[in-house]
Each structure stands twice: as structure tokens, then as C-alpha cells.
PDB file of N, CA and C in Angstrom:
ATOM      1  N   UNK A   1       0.844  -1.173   0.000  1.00  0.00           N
ATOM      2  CA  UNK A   1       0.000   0.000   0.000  1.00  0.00           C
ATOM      3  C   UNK A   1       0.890   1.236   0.000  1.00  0.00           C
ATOM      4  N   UNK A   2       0.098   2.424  -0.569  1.00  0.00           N
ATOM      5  CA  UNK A   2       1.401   3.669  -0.387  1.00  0.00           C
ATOM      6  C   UNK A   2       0.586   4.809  -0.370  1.00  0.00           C
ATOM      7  N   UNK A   3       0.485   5.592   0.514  1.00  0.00           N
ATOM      8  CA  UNK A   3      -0.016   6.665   0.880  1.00  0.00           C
ATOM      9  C   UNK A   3       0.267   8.338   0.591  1.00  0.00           C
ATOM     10  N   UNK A   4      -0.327   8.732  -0.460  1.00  0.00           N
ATOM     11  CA  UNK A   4       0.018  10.078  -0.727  1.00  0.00           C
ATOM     12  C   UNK A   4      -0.041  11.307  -0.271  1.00  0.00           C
ATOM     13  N   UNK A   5       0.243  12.418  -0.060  1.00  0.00           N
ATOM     14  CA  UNK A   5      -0.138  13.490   0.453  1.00  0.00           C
ATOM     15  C   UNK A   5       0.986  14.673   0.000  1.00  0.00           C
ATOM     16  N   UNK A   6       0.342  16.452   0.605  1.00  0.00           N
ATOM     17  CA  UNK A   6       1.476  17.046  -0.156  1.00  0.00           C
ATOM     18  C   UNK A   6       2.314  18.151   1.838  1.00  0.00           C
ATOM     19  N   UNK A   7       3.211  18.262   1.666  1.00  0.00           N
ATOM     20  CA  UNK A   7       3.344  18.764   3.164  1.00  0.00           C
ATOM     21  C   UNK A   7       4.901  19.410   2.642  1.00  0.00           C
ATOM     22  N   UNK A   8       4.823  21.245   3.039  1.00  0.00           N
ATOM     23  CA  UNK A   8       5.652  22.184   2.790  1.00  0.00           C
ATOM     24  C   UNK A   8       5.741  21.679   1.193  1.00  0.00           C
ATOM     25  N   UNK A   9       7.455  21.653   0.754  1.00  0.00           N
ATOM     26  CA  UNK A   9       7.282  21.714  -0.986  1.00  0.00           C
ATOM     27  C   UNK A   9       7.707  20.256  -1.440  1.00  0.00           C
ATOM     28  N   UNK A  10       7.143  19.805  -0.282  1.00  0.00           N
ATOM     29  CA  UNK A  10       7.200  17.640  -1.416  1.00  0.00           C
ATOM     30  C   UNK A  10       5.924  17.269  -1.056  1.00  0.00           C
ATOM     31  N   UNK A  11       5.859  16.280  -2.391  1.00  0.00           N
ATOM     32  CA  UNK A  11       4.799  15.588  -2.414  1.00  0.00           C
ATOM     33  C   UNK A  11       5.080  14.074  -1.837  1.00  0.00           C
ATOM     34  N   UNK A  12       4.807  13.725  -0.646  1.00  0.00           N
ATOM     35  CA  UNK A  12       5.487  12.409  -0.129  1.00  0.00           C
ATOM     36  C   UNK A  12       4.485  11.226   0.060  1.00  0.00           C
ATOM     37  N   UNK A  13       5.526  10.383  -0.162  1.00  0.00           N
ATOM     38  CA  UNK A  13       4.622   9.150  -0.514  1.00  0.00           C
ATOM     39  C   UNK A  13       5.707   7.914   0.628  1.00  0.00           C
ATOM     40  N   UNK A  14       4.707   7.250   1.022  1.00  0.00           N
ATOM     41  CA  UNK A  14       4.596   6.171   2.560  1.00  0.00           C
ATOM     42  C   UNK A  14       4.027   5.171   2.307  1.00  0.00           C
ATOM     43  N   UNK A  15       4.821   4.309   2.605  1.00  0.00           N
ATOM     44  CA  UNK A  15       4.043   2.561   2.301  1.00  0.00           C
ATOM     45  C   UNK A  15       5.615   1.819   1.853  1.00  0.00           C
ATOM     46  N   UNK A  16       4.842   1.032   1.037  1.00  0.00           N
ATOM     47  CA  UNK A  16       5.901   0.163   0.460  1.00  0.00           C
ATOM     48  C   UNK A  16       7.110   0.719   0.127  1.00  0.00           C
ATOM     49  N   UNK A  17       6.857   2.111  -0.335  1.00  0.00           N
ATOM     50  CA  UNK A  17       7.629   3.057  -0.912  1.00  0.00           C
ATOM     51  C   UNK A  17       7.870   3.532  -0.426  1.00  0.00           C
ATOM     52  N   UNK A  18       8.899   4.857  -0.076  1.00  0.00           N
ATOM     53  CA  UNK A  18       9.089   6.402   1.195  1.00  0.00           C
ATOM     54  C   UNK A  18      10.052   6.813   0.482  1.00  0.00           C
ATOM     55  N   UNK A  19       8.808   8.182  -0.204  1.00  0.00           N
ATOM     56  CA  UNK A  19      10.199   9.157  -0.669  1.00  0.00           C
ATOM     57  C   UNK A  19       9.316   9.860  -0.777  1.00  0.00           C
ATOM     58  N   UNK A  20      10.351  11.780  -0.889  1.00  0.00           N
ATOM     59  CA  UNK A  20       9.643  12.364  -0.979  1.00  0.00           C
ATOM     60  C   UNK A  20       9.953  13.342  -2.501  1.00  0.00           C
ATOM     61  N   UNK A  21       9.083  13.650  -2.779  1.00  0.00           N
ATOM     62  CA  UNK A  21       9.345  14.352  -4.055  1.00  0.00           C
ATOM     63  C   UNK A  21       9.187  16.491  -4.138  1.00  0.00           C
ATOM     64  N   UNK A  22      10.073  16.670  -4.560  1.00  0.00           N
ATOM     65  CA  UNK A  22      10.210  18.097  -5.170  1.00  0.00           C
ATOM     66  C   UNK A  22       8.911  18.104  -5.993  1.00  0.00           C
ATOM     67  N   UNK A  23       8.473  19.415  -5.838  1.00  0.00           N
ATOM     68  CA  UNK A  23       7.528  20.128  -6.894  1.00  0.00           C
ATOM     69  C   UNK A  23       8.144  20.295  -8.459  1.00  0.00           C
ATOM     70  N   UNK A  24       7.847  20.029  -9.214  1.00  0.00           N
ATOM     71  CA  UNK A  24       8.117  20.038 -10.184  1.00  0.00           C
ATOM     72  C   UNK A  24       7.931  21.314 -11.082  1.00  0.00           C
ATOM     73  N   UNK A  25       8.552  22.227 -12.268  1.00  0.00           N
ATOM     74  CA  UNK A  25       7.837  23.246 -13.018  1.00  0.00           C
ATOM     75  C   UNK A  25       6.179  23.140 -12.833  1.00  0.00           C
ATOM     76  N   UNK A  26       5.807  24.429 -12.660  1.00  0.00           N
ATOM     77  CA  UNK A  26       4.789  24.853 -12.599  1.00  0.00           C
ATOM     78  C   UNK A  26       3.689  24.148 -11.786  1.00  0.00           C
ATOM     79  N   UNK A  27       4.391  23.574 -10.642  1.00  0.00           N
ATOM     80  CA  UNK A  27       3.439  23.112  -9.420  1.00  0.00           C
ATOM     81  C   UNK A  27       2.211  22.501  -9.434  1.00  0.00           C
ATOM     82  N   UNK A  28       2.626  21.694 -10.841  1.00  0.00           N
ATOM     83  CA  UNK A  28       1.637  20.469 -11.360  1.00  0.00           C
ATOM     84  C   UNK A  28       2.404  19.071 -11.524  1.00  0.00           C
ATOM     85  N   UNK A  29       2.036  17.855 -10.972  1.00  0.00           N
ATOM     86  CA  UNK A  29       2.729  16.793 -10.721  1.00  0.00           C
ATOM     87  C   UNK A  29       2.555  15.459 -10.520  1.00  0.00           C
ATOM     88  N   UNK A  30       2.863  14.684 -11.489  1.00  0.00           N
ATOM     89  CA  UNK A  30       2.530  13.274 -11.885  1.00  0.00           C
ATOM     90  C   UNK A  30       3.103  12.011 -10.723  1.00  0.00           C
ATOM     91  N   UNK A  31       2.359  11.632 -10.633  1.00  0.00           N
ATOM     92  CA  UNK A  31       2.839   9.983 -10.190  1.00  0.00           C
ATOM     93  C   UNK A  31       2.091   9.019 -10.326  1.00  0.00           C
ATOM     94  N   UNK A  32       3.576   7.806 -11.488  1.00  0.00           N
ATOM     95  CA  UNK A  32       2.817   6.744 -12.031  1.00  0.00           C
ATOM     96  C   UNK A  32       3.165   5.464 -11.280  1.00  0.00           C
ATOM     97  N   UNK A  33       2.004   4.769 -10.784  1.00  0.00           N
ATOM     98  CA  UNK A  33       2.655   3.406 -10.003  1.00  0.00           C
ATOM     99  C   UNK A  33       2.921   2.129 -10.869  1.00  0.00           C
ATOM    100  N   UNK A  34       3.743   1.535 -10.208  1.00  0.00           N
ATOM    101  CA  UNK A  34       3.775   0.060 -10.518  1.00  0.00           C
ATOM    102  C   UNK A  34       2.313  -0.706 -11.219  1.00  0.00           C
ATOM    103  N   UNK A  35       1.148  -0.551 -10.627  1.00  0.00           N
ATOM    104  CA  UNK A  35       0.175  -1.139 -10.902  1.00  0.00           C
ATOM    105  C   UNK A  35      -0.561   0.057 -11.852  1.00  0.00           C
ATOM    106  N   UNK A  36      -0.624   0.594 -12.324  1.00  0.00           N
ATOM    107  CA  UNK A  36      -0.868   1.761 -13.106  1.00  0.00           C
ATOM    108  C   UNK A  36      -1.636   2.489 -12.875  1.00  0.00           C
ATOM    109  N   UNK A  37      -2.159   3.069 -11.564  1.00  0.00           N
ATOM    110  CA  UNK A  37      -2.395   4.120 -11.001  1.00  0.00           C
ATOM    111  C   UNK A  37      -1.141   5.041 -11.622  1.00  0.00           C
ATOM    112  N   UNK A  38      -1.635   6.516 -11.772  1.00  0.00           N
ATOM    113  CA  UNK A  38      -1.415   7.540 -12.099  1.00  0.00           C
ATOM    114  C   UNK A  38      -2.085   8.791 -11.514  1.00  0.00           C
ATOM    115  N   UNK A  39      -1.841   9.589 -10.694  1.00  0.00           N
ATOM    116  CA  UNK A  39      -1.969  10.266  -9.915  1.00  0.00           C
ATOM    117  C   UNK A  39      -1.803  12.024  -9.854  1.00  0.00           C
ATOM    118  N   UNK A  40      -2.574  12.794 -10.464  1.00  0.00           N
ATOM    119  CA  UNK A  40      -1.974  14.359 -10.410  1.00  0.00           C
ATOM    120  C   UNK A  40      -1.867  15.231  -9.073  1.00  0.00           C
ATOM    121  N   UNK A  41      -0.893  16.110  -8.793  1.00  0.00           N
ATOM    122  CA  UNK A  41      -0.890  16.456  -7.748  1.00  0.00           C
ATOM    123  C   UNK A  41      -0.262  17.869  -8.288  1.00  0.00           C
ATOM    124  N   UNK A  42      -1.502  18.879  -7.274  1.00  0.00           N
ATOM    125  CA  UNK A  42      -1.407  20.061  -7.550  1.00  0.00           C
ATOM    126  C   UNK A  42      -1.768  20.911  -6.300  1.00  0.00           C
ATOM    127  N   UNK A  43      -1.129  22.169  -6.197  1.00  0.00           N
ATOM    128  CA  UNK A  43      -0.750  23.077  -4.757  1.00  0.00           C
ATOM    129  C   UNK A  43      -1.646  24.150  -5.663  1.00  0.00           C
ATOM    130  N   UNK A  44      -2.530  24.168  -5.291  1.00  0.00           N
ATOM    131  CA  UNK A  44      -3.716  24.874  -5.387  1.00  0.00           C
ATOM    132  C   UNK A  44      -3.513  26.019  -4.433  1.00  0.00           C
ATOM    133  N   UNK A  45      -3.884  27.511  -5.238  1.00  0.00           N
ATOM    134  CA  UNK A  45      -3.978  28.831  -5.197  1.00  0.00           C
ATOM    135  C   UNK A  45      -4.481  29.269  -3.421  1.00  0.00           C
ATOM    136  N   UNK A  46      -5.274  28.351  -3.396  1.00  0.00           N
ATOM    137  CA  UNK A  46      -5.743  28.397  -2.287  1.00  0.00           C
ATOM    138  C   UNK A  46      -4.541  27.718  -0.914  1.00  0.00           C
ATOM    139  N   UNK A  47      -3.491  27.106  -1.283  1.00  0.00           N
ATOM    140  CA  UNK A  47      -2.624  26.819   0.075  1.00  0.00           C
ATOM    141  C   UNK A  47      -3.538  25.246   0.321  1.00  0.00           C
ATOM    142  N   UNK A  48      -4.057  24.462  -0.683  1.00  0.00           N
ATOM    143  CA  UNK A  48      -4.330  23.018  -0.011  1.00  0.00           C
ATOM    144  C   UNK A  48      -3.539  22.017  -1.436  1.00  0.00           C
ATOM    145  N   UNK A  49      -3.265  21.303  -1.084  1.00  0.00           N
ATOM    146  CA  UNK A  49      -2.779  20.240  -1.652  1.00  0.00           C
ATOM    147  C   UNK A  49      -3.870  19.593  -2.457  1.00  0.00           C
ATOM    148  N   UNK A  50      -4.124  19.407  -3.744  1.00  0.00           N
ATOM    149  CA  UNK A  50      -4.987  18.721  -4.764  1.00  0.00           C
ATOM    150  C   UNK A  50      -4.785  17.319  -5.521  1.00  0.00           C
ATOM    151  N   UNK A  51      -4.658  16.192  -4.818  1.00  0.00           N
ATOM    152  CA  UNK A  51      -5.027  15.040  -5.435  1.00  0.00           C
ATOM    153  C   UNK A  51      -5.972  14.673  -6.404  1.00  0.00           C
ATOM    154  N   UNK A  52      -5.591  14.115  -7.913  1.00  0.00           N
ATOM    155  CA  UNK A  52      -7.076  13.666  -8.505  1.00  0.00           C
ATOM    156  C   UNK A  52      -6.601  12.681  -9.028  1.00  0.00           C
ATOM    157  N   UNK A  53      -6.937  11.703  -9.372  1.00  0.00           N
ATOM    158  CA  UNK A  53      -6.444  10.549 -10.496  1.00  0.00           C
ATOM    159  C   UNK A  53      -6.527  10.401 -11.789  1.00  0.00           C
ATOM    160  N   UNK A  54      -5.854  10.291 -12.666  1.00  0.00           N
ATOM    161  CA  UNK A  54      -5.772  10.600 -14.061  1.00  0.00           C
ATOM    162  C   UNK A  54      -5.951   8.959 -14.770  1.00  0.00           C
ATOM    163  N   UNK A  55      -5.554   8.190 -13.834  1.00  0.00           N
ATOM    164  CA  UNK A  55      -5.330   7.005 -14.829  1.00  0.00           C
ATOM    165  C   UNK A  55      -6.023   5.796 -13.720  1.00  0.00           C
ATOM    166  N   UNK A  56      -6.652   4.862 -13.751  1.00  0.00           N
ATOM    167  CA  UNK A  56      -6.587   4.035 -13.312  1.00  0.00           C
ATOM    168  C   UNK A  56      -5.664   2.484 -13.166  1.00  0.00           C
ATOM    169  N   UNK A  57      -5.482   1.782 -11.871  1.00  0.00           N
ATOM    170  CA  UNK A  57      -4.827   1.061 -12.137  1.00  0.00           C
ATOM    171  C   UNK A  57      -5.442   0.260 -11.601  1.00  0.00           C
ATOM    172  N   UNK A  58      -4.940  -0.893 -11.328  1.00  0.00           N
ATOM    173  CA  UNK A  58      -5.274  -2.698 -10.476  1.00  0.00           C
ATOM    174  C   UNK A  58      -5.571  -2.317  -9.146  1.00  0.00           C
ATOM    175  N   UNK A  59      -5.156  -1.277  -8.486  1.00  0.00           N
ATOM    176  CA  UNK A  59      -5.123  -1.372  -7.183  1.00  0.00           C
ATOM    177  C   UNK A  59      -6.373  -0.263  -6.605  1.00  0.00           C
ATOM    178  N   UNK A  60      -6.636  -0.691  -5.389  1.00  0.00           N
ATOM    179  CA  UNK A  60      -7.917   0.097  -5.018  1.00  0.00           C
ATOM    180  C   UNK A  60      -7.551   1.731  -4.860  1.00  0.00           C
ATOM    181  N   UNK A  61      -7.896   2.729  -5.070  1.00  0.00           N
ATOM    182  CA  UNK A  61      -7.461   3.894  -4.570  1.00  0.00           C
ATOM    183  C   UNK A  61      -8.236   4.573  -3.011  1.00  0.00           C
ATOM    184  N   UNK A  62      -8.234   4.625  -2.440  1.00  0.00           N
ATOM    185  CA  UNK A  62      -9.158   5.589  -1.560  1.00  0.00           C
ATOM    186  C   UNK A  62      -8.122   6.995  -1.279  1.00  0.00           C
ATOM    187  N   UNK A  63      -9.591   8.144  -1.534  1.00  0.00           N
ATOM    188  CA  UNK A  63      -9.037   9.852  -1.954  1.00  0.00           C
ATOM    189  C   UNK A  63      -9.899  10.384  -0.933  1.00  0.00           C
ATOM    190  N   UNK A  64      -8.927  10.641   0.296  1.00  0.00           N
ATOM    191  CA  UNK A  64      -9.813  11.589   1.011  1.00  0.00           C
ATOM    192  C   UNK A  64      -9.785  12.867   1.016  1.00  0.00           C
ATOM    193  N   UNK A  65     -10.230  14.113   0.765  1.00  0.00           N
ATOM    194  CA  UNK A  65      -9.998  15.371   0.300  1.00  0.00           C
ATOM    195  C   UNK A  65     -10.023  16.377   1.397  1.00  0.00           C
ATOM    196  N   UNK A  66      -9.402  16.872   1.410  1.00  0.00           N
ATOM    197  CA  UNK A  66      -9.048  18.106   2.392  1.00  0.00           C
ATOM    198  C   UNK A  66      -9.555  19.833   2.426  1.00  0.00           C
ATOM    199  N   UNK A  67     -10.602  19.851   3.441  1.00  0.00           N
ATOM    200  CA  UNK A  67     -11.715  20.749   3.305  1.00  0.00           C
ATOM    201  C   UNK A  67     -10.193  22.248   2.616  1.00  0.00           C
ATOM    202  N   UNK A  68     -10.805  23.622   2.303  1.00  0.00           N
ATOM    203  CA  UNK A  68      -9.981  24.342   2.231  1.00  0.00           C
ATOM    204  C   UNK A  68      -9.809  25.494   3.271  1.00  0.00           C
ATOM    205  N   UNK A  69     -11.017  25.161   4.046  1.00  0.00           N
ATOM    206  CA  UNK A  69     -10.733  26.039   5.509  1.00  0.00           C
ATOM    207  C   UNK A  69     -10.286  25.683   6.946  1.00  0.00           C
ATOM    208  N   UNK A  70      -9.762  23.755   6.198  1.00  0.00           N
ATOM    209  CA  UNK A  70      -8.595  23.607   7.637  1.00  0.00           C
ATOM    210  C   UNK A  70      -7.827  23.982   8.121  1.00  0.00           C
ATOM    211  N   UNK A  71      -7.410  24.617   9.039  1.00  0.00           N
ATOM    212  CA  UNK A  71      -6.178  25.094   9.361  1.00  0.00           C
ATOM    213  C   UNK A  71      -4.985  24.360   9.899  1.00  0.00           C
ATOM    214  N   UNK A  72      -5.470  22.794  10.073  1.00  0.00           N
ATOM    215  CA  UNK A  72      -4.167  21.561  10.536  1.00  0.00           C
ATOM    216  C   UNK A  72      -4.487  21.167   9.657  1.00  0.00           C
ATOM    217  N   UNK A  73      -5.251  20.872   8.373  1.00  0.00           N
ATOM    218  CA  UNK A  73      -4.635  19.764   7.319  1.00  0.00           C
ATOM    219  C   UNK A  73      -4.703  20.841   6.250  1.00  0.00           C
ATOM    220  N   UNK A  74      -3.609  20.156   5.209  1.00  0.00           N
ATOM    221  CA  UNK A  74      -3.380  21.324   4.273  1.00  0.00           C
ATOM    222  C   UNK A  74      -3.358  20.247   3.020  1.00  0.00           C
ATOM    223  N   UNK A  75      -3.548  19.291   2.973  1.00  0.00           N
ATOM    224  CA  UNK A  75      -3.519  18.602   2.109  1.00  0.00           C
ATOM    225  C   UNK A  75      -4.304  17.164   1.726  1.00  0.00           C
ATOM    226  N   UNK A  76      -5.059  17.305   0.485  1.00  0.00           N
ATOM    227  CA  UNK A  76      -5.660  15.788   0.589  1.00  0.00           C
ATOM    228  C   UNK A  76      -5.106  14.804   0.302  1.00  0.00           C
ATOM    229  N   UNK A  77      -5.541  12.874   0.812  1.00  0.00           N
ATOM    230  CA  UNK A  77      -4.455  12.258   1.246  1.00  0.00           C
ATOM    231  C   UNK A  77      -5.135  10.769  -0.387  1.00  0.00           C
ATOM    232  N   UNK A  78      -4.204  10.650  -0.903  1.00  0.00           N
ATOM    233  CA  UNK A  78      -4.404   9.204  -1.399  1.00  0.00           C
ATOM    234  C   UNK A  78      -3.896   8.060  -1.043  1.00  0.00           C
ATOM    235  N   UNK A  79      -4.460   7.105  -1.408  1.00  0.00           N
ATOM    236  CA  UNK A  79      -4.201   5.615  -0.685  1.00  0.00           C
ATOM    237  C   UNK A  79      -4.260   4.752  -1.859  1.00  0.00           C
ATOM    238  N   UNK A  80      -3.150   3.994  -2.256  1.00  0.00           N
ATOM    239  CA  UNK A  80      -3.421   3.049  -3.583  1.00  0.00           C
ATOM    240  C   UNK A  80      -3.163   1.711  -2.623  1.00  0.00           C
ATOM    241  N   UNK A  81      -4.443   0.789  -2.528  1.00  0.00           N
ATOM    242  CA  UNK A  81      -4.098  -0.428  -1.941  1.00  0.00           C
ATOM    243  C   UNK A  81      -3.521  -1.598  -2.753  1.00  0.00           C
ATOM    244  N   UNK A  82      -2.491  -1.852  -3.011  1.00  0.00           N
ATOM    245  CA  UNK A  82      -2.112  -2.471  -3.941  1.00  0.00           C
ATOM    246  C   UNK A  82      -0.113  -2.606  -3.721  1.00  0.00           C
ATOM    247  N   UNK A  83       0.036  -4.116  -4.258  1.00  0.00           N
ATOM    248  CA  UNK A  83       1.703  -4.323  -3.846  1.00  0.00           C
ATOM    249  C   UNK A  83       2.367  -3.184  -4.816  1.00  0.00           C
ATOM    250  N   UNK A  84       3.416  -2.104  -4.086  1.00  0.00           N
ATOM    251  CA  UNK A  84       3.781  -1.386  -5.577  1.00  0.00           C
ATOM    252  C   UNK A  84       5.263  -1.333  -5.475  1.00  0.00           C
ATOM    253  N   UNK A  85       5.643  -1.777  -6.501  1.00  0.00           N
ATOM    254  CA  UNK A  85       7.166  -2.070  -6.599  1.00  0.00           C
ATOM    255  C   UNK A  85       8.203  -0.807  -7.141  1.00  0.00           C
ATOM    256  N   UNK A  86       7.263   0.428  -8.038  1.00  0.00           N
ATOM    257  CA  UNK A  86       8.178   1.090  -8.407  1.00  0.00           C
ATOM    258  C   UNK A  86       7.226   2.720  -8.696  1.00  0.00           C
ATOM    259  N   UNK A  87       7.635   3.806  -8.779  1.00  0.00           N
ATOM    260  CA  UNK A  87       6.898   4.954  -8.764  1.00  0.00           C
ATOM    261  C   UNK A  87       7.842   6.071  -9.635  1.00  0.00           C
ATOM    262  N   UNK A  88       6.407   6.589 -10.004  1.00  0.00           N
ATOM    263  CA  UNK A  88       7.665   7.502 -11.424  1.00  0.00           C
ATOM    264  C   UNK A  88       6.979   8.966 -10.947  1.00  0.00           C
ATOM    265  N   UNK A  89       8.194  10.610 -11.109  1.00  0.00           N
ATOM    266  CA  UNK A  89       7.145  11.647 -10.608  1.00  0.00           C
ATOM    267  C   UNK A  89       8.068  12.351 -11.897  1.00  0.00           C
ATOM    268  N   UNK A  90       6.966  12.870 -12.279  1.00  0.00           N
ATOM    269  CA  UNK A  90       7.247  14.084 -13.532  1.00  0.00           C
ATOM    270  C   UNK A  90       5.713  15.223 -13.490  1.00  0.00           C
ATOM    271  N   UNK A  91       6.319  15.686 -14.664  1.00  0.00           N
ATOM    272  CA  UNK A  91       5.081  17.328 -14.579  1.00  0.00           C
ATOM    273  C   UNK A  91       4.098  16.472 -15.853  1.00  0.00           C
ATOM    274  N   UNK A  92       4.226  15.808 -16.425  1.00  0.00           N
ATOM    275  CA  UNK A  92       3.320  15.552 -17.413  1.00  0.00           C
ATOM    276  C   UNK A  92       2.911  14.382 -17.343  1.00  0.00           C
ATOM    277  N   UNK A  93       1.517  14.199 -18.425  1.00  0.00           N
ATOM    278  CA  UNK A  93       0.775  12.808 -18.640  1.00  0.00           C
ATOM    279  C   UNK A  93       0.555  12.549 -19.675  1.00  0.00           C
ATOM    280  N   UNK A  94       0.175  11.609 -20.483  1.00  0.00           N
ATOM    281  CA  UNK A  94      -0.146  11.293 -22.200  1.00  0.00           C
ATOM    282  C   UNK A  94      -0.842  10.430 -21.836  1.00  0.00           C
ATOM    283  N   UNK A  95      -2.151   9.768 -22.542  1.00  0.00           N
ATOM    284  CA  UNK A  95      -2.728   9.360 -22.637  1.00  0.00           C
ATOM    285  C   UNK A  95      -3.462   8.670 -23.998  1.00  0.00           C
ATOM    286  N   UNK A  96      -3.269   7.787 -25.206  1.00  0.00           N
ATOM    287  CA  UNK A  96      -3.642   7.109 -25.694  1.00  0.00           C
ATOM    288  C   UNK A  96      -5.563   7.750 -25.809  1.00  0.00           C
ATOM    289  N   UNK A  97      -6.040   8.291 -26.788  1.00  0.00           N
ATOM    290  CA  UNK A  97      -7.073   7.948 -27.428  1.00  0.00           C
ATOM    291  C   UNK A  97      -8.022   6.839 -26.812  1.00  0.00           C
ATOM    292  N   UNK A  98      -8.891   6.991 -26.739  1.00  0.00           N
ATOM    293  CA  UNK A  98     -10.015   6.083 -26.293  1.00  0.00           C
ATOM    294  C   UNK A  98     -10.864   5.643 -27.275  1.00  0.00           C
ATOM    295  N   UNK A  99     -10.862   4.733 -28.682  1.00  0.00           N
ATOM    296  CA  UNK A  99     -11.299   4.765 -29.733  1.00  0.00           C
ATOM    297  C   UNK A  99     -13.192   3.687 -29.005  1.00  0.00           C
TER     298      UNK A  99
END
């Protein structure tokens, strides 16, 4: 399992995995898993951390979202339940046509 979230300027990820990642150009930011979850992560204008999922994969996701008038959480948290062996973080996504 590996647990996402965004806290000061990394986007860190916990579980199987533990690392934390730099913001990338223009404070928009990919992560692709092992099981092919794909994940955008964005530091929203507002000071909260923005999780959404772009891609689906094998593994369950649970996205809990983070109101924007918390003042202890600043960020919403993802959860990919699933064995994940390897994780990729860049600013972009491509996506294949849906014929």
C-alpha cells in the first residue's frame, strides 16, 4: 500500500515506498505506479494540496480530500491499496485515445 499526500514543498509518498518528491515546473505533478495508477498532484492557489487521479490502475485507490478552511490539514491524502514495486514523478501525462 502507499499513501500520498502534499506537506511544505514535497509531495510524499509512505508505504511500500518512502520518498519524498520536489515540486516540479509549474506546481503540477505526476505519479505513475507500478500497478498503473497515475496520480496528479497540484498546490492549489488556495494553500491546499490537490489530489485527482488521471489514470486508473489494479489497485484500489481511496481519496480523502481536504476541506480548504482547515487550518491543521493542508492537504488531501491518497491511498493506492495495492503491492507497488516502483513509482515515477514528472510534470506531465499522455494518454492514448479512447477509440
Amino acid at each position: 500500500m502507499i499513501k500520498v499526500w502534499g506537506n511544505d514543498d514535497l509531495i510524499e509518498v509512505e508505504g511500500d515506498i518512502v520518498e519524498g518528491f520536489y515540486l516540479a515546473d509549474g506546481d503540477d505533478n505526476v505519479l505513475a505506479f507500478s500497478d498503473g495508477t497515475v496520480l496528479r498532484v497540484v498546490y492549489s492557489d488556495a494553500g491546499v494540496w490537490r489530489i485527482t487521479r488521471l489514470a486508473e490502475g489494479t489497485g484500489r485507490l481511496v481519496l480523502t480530500p481536504c476541506p480548504e478552511d482547515d487550518e491543521y490539514r493542508c492537504s488531501d491524502v491518497a491511498e493506492v491499496h495495492a503491492n507497488i514495486a516502483w513509482v515515477v514523478h514528472g510534470g506531465t501525462f499522455e494518454q492514448a485515445a479512447v477509440h
